[in-house]
N, C-alpha and C. Protein backbone atom coordinates (compact mmCIF):
# COMPACT_ATOMS: atom_id res chain seq x y z
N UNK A 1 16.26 -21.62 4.95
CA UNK A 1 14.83 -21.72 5.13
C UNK A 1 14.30 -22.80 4.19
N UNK A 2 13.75 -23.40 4.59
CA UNK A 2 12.72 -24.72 3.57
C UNK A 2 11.61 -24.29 3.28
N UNK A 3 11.47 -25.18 1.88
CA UNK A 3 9.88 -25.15 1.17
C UNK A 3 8.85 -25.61 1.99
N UNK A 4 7.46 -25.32 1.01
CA UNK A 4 6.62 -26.42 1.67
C UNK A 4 5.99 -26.35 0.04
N UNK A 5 4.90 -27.73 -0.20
CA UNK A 5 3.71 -27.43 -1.52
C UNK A 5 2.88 -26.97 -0.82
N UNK A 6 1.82 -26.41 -1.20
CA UNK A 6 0.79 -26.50 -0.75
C UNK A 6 -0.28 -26.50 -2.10
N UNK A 7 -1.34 -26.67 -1.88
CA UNK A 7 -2.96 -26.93 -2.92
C UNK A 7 -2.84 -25.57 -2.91
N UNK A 8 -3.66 -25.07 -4.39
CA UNK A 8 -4.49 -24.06 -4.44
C UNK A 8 -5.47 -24.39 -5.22
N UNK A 9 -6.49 -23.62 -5.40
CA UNK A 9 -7.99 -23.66 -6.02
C UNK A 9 -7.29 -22.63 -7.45
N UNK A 10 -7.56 -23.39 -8.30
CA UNK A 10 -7.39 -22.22 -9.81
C UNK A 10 -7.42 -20.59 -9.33
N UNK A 11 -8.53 -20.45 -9.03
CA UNK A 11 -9.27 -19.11 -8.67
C UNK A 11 -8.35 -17.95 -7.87
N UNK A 12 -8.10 -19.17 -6.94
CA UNK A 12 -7.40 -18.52 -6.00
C UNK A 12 -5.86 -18.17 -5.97
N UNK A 13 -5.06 -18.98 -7.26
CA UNK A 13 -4.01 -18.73 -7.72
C UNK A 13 -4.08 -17.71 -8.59
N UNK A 14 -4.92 -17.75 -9.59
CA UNK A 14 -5.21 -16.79 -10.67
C UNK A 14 -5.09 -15.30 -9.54
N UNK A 15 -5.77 -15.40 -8.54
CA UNK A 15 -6.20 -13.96 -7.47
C UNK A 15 -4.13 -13.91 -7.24
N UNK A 16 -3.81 -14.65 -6.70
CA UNK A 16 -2.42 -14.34 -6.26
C UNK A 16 -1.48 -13.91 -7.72
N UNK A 17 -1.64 -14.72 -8.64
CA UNK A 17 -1.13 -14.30 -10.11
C UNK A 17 -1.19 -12.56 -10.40
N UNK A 18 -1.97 -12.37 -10.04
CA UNK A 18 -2.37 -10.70 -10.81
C UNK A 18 -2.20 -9.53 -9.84
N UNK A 19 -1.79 -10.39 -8.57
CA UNK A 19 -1.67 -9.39 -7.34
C UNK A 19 0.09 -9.13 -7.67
N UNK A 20 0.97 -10.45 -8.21
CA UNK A 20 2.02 -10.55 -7.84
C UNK A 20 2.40 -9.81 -9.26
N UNK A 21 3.68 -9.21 -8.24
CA UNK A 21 4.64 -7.99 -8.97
C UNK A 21 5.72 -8.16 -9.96
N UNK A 22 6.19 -7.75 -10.70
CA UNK A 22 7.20 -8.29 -11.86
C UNK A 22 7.65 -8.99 -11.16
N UNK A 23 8.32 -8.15 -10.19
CA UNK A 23 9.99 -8.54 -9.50
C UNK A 23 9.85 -9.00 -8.20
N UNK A 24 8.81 -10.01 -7.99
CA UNK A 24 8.51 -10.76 -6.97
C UNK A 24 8.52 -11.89 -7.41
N UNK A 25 8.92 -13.20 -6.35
CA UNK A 25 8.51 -14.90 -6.78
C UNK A 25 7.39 -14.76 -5.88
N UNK A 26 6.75 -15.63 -6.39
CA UNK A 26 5.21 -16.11 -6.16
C UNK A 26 4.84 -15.96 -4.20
N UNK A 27 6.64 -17.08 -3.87
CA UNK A 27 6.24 -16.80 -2.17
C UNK A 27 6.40 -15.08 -1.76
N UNK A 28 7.11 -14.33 -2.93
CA UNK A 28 7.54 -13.17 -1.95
C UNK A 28 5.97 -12.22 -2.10
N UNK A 29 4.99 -13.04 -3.35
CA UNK A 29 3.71 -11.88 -3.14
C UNK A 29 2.54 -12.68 -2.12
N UNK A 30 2.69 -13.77 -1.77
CA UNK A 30 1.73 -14.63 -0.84
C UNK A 30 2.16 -13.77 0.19
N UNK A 31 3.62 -13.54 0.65
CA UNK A 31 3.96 -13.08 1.66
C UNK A 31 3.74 -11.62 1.89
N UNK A 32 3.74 -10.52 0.54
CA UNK A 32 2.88 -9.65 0.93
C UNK A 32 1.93 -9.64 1.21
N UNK A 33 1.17 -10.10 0.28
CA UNK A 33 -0.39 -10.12 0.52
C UNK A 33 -1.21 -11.11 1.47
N UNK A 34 -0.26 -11.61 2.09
CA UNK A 34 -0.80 -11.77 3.69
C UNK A 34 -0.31 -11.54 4.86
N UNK A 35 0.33 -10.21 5.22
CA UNK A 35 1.33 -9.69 5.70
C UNK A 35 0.36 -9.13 7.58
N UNK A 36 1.10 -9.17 8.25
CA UNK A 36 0.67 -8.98 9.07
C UNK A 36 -0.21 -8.02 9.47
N UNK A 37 -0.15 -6.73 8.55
CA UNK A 37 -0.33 -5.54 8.60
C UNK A 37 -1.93 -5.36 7.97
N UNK A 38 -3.33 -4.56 8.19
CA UNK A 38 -3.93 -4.68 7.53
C UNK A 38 -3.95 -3.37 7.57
N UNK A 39 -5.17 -2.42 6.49
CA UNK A 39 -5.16 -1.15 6.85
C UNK A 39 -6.17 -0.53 7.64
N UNK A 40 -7.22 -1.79 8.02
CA UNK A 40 -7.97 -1.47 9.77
C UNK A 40 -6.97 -1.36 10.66
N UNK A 41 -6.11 -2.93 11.01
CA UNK A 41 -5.36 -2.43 11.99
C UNK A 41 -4.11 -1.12 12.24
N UNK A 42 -3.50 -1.18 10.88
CA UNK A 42 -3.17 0.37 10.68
C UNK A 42 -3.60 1.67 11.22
N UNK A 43 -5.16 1.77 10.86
CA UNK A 43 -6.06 3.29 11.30
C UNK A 43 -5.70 3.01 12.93
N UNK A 44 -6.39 1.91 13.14
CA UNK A 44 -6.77 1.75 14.74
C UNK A 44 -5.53 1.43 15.23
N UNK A 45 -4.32 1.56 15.37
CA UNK A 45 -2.80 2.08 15.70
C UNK A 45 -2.86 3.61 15.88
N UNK A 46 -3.07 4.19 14.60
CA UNK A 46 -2.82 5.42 14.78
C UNK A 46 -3.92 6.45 15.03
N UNK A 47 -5.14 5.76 15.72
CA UNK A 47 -6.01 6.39 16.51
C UNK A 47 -5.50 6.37 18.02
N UNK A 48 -4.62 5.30 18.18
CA UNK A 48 -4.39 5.00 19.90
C UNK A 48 -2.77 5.93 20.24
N UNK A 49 -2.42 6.39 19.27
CA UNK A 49 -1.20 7.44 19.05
C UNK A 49 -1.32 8.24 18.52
N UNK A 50 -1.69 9.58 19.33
CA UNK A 50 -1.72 10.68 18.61
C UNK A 50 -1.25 11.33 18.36
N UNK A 51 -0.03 11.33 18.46
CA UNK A 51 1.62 12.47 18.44
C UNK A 51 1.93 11.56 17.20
N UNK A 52 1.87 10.64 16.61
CA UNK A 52 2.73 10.08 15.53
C UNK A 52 1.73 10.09 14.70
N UNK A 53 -0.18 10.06 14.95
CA UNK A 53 -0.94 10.17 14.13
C UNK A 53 -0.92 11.87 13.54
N UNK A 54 -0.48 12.65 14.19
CA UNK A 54 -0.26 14.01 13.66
C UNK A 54 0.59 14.31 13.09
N UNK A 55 1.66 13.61 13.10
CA UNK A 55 2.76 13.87 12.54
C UNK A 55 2.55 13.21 11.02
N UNK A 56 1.61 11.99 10.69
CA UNK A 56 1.70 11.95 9.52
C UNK A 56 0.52 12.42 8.51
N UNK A 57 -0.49 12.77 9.43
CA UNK A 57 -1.70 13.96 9.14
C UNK A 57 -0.49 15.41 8.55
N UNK A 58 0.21 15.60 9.25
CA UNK A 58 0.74 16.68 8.28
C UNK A 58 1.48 16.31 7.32
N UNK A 59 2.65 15.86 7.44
CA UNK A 59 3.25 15.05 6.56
C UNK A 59 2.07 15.00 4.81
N UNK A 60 0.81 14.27 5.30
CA UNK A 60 -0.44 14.03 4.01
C UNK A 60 -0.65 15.65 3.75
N UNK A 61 -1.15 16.41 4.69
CA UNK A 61 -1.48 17.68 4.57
C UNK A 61 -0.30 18.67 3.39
N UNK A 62 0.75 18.41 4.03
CA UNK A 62 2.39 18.90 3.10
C UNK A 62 1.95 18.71 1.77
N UNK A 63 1.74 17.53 1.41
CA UNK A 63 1.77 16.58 0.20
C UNK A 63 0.62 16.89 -0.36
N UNK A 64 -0.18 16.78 0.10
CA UNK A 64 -1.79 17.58 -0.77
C UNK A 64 -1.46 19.28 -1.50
N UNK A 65 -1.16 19.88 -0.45
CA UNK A 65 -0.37 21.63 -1.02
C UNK A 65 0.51 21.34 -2.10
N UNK A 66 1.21 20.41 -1.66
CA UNK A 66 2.39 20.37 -3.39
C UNK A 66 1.78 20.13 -4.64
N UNK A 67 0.60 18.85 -4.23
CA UNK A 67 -0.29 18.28 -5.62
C UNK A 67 -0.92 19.21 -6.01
N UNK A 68 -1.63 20.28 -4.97
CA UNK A 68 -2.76 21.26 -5.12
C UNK A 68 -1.69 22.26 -6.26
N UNK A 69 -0.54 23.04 -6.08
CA UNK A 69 0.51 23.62 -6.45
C UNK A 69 0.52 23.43 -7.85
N UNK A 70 1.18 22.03 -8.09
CA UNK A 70 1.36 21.76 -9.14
C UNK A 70 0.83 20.96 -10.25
N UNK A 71 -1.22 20.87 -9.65
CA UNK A 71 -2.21 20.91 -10.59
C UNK A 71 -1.89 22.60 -11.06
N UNK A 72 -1.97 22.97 -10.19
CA UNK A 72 -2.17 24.88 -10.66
C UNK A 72 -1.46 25.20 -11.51
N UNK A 73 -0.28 25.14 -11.28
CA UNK A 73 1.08 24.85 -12.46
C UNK A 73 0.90 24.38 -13.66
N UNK A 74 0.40 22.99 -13.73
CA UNK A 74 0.09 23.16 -15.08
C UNK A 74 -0.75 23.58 -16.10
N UNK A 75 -2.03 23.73 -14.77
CA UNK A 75 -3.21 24.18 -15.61
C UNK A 75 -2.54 25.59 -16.25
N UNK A 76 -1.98 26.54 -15.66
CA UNK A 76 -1.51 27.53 -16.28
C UNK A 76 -0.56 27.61 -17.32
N UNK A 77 0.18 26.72 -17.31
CA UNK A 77 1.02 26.44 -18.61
C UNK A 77 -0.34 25.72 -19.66
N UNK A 78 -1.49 25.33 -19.43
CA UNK A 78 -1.77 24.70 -20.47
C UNK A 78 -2.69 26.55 -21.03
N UNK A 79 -3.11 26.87 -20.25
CA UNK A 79 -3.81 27.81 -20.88
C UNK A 79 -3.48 28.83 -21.68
């Protein structure tokens, strides 16, 4: 695969600088953070599927009971 340069505006590097992850090079966080995926188009996917939108509605639901659990958990060990 080949390079390219391209310009940036200070500003706008500085914005990509602080987005990008230890263990990323610079193209691999441009390339996240302009990734095909947004999290509008995300919702509005899984409004138009509702067997896979339920499936991860519970999945979140599961995961809330465990957090809910083991706030409780500790609050009782702290008391």
């Amino acid at each position: 695969m080949g390079t390219k340069q391209v310009r940036l505006d200070e500003d706008v590097y500085a914005r990509i600088q602080d987005e990008k992850r230890e263990d990323e090079t610079f193209s691999d966080a441009v390339d996240r953070l302009t990734s095909d995926w947004s999290l509008a188009q995300w919702a509005q996917k899984y409004e138009t599927d509702s067997e896979e939108s339920a499936t991860h509605r519970e999945m979140l639901d599961e995961l809330d009971e465990i957090d809910k659990q083991e706030a409780k958990d500790i609050v009782e060990r702290v008391e």
